[in-house]
Protein backbone atom coordinates (compact mmCIF):
# COMPACT_ATOMS: atom_id res chain seq x y z
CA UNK A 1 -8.04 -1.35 -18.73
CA UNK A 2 -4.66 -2.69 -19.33
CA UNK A 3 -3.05 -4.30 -16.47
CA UNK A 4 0.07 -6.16 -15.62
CA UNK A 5 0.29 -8.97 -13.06
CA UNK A 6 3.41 -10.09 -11.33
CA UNK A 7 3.24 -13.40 -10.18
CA UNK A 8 0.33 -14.34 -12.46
CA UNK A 9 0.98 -18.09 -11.90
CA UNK A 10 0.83 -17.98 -8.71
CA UNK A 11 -2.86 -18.97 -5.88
CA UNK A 12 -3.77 -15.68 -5.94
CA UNK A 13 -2.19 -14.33 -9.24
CA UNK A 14 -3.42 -16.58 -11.26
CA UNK A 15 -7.23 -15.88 -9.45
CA UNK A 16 -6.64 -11.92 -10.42
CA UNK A 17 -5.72 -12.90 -13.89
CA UNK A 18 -8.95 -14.92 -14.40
CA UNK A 19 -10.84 -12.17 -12.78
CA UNK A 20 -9.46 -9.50 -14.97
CA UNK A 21 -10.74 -11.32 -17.75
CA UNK A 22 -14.18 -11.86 -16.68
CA UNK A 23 -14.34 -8.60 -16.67
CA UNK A 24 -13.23 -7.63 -20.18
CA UNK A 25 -9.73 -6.35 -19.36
CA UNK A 26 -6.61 -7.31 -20.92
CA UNK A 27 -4.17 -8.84 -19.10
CA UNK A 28 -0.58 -9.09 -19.31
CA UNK A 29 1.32 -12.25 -17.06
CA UNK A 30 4.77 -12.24 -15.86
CA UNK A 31 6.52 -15.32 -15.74
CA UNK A 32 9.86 -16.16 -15.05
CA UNK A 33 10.54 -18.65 -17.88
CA UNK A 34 9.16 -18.21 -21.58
CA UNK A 35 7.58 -22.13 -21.44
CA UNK A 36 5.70 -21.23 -18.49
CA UNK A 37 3.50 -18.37 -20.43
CA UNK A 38 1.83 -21.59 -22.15
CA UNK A 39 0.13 -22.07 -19.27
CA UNK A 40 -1.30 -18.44 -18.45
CA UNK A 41 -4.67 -18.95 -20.00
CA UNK A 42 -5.53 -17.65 -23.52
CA UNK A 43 -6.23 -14.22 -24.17
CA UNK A 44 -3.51 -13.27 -21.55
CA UNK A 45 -0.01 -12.29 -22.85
CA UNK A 46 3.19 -13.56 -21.42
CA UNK A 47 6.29 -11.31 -20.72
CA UNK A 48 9.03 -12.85 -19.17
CA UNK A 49 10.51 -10.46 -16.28
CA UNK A 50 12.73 -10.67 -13.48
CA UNK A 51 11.62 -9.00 -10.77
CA UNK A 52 14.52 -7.88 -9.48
CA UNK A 53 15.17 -6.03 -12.33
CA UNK A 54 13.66 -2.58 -11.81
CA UNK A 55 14.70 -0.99 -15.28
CA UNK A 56 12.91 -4.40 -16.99
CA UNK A 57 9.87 -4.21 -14.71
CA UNK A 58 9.38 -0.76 -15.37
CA UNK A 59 9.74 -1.05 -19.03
CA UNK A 60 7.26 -4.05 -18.98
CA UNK A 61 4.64 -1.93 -16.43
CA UNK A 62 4.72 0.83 -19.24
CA UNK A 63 1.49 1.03 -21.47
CA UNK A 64 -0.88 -0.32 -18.21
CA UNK A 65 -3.44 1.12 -16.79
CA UNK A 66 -2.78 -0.79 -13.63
CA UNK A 67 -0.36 -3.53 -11.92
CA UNK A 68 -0.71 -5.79 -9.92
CA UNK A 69 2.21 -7.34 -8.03
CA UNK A 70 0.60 -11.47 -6.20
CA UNK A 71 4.47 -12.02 -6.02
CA UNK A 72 5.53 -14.60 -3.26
CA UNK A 73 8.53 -15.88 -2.45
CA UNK A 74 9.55 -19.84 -2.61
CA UNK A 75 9.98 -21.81 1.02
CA UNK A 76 13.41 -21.03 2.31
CA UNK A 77 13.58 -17.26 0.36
CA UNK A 78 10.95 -15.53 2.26
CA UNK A 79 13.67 -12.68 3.27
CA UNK A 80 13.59 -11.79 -0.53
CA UNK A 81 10.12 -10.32 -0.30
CA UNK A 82 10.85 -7.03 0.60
CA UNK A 83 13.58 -6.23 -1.45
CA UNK A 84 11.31 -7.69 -4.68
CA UNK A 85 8.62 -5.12 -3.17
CA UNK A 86 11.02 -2.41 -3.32
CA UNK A 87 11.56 -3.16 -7.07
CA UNK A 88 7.62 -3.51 -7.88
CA UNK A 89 8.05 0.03 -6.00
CA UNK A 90 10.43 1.72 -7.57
CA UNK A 91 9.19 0.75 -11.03
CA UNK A 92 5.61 2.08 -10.74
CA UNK A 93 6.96 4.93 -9.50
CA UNK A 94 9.26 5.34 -13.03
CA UNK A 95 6.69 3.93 -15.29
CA UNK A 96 3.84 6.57 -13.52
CA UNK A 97 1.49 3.65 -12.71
CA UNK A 98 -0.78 3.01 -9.52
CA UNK A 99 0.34 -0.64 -8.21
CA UNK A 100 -1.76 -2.95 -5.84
CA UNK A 101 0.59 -5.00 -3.83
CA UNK A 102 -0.95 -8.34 -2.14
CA UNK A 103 0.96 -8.65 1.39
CA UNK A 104 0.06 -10.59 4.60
CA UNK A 105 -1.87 -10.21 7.32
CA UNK A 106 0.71 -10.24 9.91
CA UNK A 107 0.58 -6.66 10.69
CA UNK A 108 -2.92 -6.52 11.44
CA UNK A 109 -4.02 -5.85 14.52
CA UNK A 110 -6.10 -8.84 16.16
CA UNK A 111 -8.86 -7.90 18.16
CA UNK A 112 -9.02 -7.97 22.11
CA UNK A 113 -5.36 -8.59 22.20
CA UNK A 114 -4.28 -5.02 23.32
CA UNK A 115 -3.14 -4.38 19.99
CA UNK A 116 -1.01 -7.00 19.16
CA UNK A 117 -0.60 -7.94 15.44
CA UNK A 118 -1.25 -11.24 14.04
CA UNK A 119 2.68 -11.73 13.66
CA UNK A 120 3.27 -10.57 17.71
CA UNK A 121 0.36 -11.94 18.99
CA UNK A 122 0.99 -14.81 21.92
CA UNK A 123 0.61 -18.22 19.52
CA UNK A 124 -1.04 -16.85 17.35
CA UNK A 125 0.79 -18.42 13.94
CA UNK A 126 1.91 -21.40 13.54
CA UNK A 127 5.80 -21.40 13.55
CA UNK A 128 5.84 -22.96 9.88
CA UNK A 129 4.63 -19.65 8.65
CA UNK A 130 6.70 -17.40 10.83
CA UNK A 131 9.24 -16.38 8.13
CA UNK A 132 6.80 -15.31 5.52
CA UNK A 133 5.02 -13.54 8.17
CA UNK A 134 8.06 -11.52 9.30
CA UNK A 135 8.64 -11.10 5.53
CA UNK A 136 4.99 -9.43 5.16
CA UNK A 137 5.25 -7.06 8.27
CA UNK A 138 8.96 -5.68 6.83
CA UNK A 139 7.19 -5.59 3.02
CA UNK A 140 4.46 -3.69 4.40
CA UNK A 141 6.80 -1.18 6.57
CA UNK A 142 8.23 -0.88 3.41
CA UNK A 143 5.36 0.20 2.04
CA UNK A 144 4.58 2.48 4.82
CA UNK A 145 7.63 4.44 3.83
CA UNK A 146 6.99 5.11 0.23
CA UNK A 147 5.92 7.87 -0.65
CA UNK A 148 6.68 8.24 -4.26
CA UNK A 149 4.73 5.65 -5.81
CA UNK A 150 0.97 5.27 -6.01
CA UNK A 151 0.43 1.97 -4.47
CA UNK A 152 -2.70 0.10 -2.28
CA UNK A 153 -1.60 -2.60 0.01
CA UNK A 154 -4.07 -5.77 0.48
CA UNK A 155 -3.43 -7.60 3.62
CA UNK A 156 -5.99 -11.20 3.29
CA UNK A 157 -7.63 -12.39 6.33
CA UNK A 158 -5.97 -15.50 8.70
CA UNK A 159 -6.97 -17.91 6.20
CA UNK A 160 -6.66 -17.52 2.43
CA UNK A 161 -7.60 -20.77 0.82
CA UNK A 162 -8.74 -21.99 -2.38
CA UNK A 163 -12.45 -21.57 -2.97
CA UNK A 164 -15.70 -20.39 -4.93
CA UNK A 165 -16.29 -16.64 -6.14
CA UNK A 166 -19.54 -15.35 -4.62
CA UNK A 167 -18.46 -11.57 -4.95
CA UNK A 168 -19.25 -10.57 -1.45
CA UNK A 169 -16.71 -9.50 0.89
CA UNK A 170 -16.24 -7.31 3.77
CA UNK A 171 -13.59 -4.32 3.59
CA UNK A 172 -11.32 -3.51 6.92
CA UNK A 173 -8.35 -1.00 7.20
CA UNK A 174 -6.00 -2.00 10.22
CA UNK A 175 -8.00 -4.79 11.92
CA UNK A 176 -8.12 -8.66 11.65
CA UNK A 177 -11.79 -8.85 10.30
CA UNK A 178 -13.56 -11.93 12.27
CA UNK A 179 -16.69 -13.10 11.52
CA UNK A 180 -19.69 -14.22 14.13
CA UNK A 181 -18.02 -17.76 15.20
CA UNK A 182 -14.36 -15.53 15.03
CA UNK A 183 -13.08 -16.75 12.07
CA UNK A 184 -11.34 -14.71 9.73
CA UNK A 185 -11.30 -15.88 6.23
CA UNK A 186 -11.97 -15.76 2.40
CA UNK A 187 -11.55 -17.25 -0.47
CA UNK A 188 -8.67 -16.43 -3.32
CA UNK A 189 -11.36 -15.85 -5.71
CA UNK A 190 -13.56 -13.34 -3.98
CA UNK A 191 -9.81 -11.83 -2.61
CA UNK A 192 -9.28 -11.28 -6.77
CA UNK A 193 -12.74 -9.60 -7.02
CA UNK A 194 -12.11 -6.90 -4.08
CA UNK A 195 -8.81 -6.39 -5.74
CA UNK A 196 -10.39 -6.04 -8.95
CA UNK A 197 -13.11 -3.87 -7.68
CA UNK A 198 -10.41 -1.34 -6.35
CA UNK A 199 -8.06 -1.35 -9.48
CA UNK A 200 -11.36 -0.36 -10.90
CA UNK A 201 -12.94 2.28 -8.61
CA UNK A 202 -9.26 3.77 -7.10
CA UNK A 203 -10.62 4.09 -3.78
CA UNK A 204 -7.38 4.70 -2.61
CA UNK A 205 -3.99 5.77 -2.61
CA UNK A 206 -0.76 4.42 -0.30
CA UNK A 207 -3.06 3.10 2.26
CA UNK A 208 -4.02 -0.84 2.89
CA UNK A 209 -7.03 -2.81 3.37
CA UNK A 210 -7.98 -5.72 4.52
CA UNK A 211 -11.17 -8.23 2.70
CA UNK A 212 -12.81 -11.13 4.81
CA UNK A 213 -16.11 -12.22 5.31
């Protein structure tokens, strides 16, 4: 396949990128400057894109298979993650191609709360990550709501850290998945693989899951 990553220098971008190419695909990386394709790593090829430029996203999502938006906003611009959703959004829609979005976790629902989320949940986050939390739930409403484009939503686990790729991972819809001692994690790596592994197989179609272990 052909695919197109947004955000490909990014903890989890750059992950899908390397993944991609394990796998034999080629990848195209967006970056926002032309000296940061240099460090995209070789074989991938750099287009320079601003998101918030639907027409030049959709013109740079046209001759992929598949995209792949790891997009996240700098500290202090959270807010702007919906509205750069909404362009990811409305390009896939005008270039015909099926998009997987990575989001948050923070509307997932925690278990034996009553149903609160992870973002409404008593305590639940700490209040440094609040506004990119707030800025996931809206994305993923946003989401919810569109029903013109072909997109997959991946909401990670609690914890999303830097890791090893061991290829095995769990696969939830709406629900915080915990393991035995109640943790809820995964690595970045074996996030990249279930992404991969649905870009590949098209499981499904505007819904969201969730990968832990």
């Amino acid at each position: 396949m052909k695919i197109i990553v947004f955000g490909a220098r990014g903890d989890v971008g750059s992950r899908v990128v390397l993944e991609a190419l394990s796998r034999g695909h080629q990848v195209t990386g967006v970056v926002r400057r032309t000296d940061q394709g240099s460090s995209l790593p070789p074989g991938v090829v750099a287009t320079v894109v601003d998101v918030q430029d639907t027409v030049a996203v959709s013109k740079a999502m046209h001759g992929h298979d598949l995209a792949i938006s790891a997009i996240r906003p700098r500290e202090g611009a959270e807010a702007s993650l919906p509205e750069l959703t909404r362009s990811i959004l409305e390009a896939a829609e005008a270039a015909n191609i099926r998009v997987i979005i990575v989001g948050g976790a923070a509307s997932l629902i925690v278990p034996g709360t009553n149903g609160h989320t992870v973002l409404t949940a008593p305590g639940f986050l700490p209040e440094d990550v609040v506004p990119i939390a707030q800025a996931s739930q809206a994305q993923y409403e946003l989401c919810q709501a569109d029903n013109r484009a072909d997109w997959i939503y991946v909401s990670p686990p609690a914890m999303l850290t830097p890791g090893v790729r061991t290829g095995q991972y769990r696969l939830g819809a709406d629900e915080l998945l915990v393991d035995e001692d109640g943790q809820s994690h995964i690595s970045m790596e074996d996030l990249a693989v279930a992404m991969m592994d649905e870009g590949e197989g098209v499981h499904r179609h505007r819904a969201r899951f969730t990968a832990a272990y």
